[in-house]
PDB file of N, CA and C in Angstrom:
ATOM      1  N   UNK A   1       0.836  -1.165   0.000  1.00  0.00           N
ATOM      2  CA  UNK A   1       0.000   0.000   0.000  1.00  0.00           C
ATOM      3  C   UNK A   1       0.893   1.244   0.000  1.00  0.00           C
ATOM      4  N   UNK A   2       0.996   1.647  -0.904  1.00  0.00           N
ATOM      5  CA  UNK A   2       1.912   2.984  -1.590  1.00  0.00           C
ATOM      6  C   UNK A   2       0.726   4.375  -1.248  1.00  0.00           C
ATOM      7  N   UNK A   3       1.316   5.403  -0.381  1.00  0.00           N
ATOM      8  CA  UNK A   3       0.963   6.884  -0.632  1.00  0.00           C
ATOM      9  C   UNK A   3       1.828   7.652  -1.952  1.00  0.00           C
ATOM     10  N   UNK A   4       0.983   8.343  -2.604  1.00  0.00           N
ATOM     11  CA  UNK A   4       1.374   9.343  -3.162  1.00  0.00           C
ATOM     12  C   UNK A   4       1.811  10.367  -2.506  1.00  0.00           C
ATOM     13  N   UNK A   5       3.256  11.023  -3.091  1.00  0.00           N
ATOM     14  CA  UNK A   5       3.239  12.359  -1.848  1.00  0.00           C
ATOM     15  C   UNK A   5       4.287  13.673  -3.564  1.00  0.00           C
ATOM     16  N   UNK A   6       3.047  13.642  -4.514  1.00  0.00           N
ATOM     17  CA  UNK A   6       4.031  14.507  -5.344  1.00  0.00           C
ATOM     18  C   UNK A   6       4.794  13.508  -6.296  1.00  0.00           C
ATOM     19  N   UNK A   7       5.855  13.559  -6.574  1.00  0.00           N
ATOM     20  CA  UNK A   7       6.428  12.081  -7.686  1.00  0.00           C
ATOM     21  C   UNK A   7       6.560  11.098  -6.987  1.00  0.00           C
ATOM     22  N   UNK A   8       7.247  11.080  -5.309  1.00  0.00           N
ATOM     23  CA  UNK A   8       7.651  10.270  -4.974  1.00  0.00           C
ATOM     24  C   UNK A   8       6.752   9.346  -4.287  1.00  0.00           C
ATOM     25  N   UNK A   9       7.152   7.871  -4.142  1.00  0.00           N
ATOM     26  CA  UNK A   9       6.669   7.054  -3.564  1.00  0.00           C
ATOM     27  C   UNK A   9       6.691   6.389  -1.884  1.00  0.00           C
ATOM     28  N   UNK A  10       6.010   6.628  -0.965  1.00  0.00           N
ATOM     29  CA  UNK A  10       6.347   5.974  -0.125  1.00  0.00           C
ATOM     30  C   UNK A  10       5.663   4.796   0.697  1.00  0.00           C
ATOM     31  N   UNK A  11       6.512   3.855   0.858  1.00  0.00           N
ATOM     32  CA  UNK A  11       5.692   2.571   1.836  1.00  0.00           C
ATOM     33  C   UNK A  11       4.634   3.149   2.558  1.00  0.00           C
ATOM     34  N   UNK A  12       4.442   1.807   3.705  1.00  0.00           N
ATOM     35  CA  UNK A  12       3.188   1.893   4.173  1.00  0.00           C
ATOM     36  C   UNK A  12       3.857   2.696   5.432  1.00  0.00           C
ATOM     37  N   UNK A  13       5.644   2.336   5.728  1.00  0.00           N
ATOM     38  CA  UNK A  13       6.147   2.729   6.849  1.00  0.00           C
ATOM     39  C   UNK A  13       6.253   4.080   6.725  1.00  0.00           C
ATOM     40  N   UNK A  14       6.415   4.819   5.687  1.00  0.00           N
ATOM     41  CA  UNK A  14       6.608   6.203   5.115  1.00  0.00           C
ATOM     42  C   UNK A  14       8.316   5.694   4.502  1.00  0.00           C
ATOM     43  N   UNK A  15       8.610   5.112   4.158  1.00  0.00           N
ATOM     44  CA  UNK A  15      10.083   5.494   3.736  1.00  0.00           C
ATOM     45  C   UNK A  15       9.679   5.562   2.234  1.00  0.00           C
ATOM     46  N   UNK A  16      10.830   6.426   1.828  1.00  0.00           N
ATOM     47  CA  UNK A  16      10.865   6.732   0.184  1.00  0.00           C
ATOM     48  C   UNK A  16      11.560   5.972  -0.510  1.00  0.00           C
ATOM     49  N   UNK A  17      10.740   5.323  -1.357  1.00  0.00           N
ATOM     50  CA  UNK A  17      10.883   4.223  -2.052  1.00  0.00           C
ATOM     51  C   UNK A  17      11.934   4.659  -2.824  1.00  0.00           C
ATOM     52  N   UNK A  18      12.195   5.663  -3.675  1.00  0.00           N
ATOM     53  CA  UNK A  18      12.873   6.025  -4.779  1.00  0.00           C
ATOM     54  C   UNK A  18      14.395   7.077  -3.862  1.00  0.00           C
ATOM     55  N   UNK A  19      14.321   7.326  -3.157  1.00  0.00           N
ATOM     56  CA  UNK A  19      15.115   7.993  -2.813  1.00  0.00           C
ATOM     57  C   UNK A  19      15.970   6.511  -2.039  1.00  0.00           C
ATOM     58  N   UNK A  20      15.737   5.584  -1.258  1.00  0.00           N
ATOM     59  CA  UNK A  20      16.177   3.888  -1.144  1.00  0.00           C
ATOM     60  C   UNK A  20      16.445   3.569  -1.755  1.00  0.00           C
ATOM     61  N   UNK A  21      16.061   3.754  -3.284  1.00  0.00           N
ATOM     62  CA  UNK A  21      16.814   2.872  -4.592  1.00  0.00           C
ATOM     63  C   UNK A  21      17.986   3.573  -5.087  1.00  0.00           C
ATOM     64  N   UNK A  22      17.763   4.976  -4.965  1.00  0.00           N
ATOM     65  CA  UNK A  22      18.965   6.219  -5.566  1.00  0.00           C
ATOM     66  C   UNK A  22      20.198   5.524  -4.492  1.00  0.00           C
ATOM     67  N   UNK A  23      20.021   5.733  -3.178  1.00  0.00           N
ATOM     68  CA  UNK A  23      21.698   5.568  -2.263  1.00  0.00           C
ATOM     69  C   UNK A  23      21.917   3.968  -2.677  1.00  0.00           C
ATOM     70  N   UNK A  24      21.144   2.890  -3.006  1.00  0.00           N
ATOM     71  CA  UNK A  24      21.427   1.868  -3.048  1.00  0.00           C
ATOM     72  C   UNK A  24      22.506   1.495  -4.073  1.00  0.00           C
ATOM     73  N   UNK A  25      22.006   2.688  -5.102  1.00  0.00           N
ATOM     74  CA  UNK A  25      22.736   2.558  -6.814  1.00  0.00           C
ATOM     75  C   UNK A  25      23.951   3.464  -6.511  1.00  0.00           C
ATOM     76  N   UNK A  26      24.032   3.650  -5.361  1.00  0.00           N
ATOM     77  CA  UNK A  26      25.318   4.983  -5.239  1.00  0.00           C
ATOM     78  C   UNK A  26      26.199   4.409  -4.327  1.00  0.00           C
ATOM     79  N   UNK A  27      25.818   3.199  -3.585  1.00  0.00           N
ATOM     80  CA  UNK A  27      26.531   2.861  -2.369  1.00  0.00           C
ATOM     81  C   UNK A  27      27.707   1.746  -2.666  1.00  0.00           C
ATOM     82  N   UNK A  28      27.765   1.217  -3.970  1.00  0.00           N
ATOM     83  CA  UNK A  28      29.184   0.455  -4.548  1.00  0.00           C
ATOM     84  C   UNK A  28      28.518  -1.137  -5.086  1.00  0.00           C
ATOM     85  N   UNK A  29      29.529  -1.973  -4.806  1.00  0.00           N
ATOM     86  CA  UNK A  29      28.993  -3.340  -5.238  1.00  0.00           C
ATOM     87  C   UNK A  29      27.939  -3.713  -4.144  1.00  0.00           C
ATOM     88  N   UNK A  30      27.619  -4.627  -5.492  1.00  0.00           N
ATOM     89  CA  UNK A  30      26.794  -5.504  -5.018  1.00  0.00           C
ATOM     90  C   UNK A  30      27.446  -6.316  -3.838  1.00  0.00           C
ATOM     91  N   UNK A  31      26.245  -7.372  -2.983  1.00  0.00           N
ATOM     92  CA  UNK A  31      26.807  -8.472  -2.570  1.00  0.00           C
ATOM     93  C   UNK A  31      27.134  -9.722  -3.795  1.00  0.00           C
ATOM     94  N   UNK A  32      26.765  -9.617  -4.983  1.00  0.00           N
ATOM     95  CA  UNK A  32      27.232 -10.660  -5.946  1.00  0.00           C
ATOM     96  C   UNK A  32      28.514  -9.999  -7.026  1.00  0.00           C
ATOM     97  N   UNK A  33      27.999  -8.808  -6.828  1.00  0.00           N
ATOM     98  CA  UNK A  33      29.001  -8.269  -7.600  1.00  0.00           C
ATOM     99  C   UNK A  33      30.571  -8.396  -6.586  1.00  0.00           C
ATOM    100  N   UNK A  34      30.303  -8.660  -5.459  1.00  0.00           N
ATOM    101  CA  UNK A  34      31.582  -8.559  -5.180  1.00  0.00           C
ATOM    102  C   UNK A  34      32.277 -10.399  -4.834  1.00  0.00           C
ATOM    103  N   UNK A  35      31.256 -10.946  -5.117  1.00  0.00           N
ATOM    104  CA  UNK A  35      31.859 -12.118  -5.176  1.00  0.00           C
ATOM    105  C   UNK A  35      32.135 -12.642  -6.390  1.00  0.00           C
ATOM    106  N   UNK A  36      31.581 -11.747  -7.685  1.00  0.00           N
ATOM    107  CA  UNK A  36      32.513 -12.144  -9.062  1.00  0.00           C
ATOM    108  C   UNK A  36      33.972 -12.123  -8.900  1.00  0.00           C
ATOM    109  N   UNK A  37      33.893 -10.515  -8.053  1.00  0.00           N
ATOM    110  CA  UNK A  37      35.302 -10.048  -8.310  1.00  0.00           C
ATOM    111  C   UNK A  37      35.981 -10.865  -7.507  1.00  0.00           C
ATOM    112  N   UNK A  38      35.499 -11.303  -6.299  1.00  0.00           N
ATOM    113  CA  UNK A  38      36.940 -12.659  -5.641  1.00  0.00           C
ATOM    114  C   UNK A  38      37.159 -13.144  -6.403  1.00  0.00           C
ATOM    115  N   UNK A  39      36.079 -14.211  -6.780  1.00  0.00           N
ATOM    116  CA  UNK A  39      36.584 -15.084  -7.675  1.00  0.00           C
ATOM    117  C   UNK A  39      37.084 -15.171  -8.878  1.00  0.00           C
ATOM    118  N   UNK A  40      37.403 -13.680  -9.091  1.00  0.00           N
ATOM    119  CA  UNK A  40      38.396 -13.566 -10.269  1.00  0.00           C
ATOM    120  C   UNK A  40      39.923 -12.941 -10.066  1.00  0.00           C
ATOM    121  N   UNK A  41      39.891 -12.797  -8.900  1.00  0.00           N
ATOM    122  CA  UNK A  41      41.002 -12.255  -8.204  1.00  0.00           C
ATOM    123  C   UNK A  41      41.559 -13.052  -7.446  1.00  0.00           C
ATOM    124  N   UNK A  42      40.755 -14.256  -7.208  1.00  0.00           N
ATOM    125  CA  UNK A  42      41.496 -15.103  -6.009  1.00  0.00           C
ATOM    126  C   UNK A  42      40.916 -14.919  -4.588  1.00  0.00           C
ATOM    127  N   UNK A  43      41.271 -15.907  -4.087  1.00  0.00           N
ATOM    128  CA  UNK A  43      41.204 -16.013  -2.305  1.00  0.00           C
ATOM    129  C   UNK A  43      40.542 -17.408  -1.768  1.00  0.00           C
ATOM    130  N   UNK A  44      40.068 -17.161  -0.481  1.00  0.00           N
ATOM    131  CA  UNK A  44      40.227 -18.896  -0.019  1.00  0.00           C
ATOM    132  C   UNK A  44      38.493 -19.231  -0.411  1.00  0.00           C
ATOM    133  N   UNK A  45      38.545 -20.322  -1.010  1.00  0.00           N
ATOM    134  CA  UNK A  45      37.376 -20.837  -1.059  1.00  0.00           C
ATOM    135  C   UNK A  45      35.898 -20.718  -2.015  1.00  0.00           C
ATOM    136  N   UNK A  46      36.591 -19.444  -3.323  1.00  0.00           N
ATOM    137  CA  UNK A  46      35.917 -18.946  -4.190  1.00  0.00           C
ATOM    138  C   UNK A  46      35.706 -19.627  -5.572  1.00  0.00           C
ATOM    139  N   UNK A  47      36.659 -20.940  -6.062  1.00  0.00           N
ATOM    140  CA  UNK A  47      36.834 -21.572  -7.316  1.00  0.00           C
ATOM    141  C   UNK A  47      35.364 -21.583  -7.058  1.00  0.00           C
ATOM    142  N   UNK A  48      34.352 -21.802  -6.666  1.00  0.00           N
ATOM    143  CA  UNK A  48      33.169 -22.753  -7.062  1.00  0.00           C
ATOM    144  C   UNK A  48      32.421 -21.422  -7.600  1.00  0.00           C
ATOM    145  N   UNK A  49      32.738 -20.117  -7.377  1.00  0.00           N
ATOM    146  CA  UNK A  49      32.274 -18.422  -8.116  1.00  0.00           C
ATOM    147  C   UNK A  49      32.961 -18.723  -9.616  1.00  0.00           C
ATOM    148  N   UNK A  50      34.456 -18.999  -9.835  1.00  0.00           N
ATOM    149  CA  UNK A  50      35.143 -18.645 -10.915  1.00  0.00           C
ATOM    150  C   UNK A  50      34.442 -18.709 -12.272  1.00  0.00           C
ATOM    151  N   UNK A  51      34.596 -17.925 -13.441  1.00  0.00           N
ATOM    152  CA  UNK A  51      34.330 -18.542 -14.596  1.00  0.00           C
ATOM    153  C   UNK A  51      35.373 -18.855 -15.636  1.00  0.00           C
ATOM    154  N   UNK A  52      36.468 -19.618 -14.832  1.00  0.00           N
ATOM    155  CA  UNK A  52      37.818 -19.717 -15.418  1.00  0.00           C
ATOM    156  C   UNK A  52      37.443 -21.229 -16.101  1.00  0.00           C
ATOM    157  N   UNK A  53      37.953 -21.335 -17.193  1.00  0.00           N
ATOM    158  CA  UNK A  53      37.642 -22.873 -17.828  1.00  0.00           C
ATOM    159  C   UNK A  53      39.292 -23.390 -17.337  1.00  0.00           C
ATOM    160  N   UNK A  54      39.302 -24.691 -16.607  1.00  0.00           N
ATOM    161  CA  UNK A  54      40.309 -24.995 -16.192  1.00  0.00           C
ATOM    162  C   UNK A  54      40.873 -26.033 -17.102  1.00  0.00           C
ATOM    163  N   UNK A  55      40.203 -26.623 -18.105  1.00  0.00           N
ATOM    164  CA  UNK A  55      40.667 -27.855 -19.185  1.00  0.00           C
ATOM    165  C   UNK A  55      41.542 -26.237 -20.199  1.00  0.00           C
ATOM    166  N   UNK A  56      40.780 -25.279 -20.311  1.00  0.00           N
ATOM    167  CA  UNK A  56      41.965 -24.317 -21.318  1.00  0.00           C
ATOM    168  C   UNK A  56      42.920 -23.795 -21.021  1.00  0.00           C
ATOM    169  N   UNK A  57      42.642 -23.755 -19.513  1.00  0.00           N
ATOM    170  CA  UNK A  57      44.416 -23.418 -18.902  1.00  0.00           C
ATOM    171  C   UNK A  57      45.396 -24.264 -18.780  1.00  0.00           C
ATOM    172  N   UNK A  58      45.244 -25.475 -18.436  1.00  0.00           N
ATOM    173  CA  UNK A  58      45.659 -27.028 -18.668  1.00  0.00           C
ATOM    174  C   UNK A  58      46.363 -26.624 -19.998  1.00  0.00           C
ATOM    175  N   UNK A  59      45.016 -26.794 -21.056  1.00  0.00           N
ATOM    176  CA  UNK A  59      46.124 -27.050 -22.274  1.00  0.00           C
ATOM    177  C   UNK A  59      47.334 -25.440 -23.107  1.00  0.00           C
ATOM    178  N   UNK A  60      46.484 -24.460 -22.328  1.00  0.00           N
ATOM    179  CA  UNK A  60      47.556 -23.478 -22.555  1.00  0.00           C
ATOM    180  C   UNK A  60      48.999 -23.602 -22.080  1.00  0.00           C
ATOM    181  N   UNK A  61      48.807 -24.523 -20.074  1.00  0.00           N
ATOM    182  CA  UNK A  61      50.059 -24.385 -19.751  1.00  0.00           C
ATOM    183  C   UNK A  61      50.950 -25.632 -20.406  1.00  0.00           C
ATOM    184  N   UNK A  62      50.205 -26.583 -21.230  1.00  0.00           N
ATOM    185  CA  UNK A  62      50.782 -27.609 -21.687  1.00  0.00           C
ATOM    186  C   UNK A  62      51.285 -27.341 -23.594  1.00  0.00           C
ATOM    187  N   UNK A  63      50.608 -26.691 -23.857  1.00  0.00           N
ATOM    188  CA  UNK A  63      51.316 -26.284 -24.766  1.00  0.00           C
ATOM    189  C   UNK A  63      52.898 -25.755 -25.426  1.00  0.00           C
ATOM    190  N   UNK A  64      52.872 -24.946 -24.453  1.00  0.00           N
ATOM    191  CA  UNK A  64      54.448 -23.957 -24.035  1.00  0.00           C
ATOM    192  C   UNK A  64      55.258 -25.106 -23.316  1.00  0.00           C
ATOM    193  N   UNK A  65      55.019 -26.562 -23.138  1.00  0.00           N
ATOM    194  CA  UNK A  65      56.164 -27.043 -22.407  1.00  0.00           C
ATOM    195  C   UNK A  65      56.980 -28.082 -23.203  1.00  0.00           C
TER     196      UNK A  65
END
């Protein structure tokens, strides 16, 4: 149950719906967005995030030997 108050929107609690979404989009990563970035950066326990194909690194590092 949304009040009108002018453009903006607010809950039933009064908080402003749109002004909650603005700091949200301003406040940095995500919680998923920041577990891409481990797992592309490394650390303990993240391979199962990675989207590293590990059969092409295999044969890259087997190539060069």
């Amino acid at each position: 149950m949304n009040r009108e108050n002018g453009d903006a929107q607010f809950s039933v609690s009064g908080t402003n719906i749109d002004e909650v979404k603005q700091k949200n989009a301003e406040s940095g990563l995500s919680y998923n967005e920041v577990k891409a970035l481990l797992a592309k950066q490394g650390g303990h326990g993240t391979a199962v995030f990675s989207d590293t194909n590990v059969d092409e690194v295999k044969q890259e590092i087997h190539k060069h030997q």
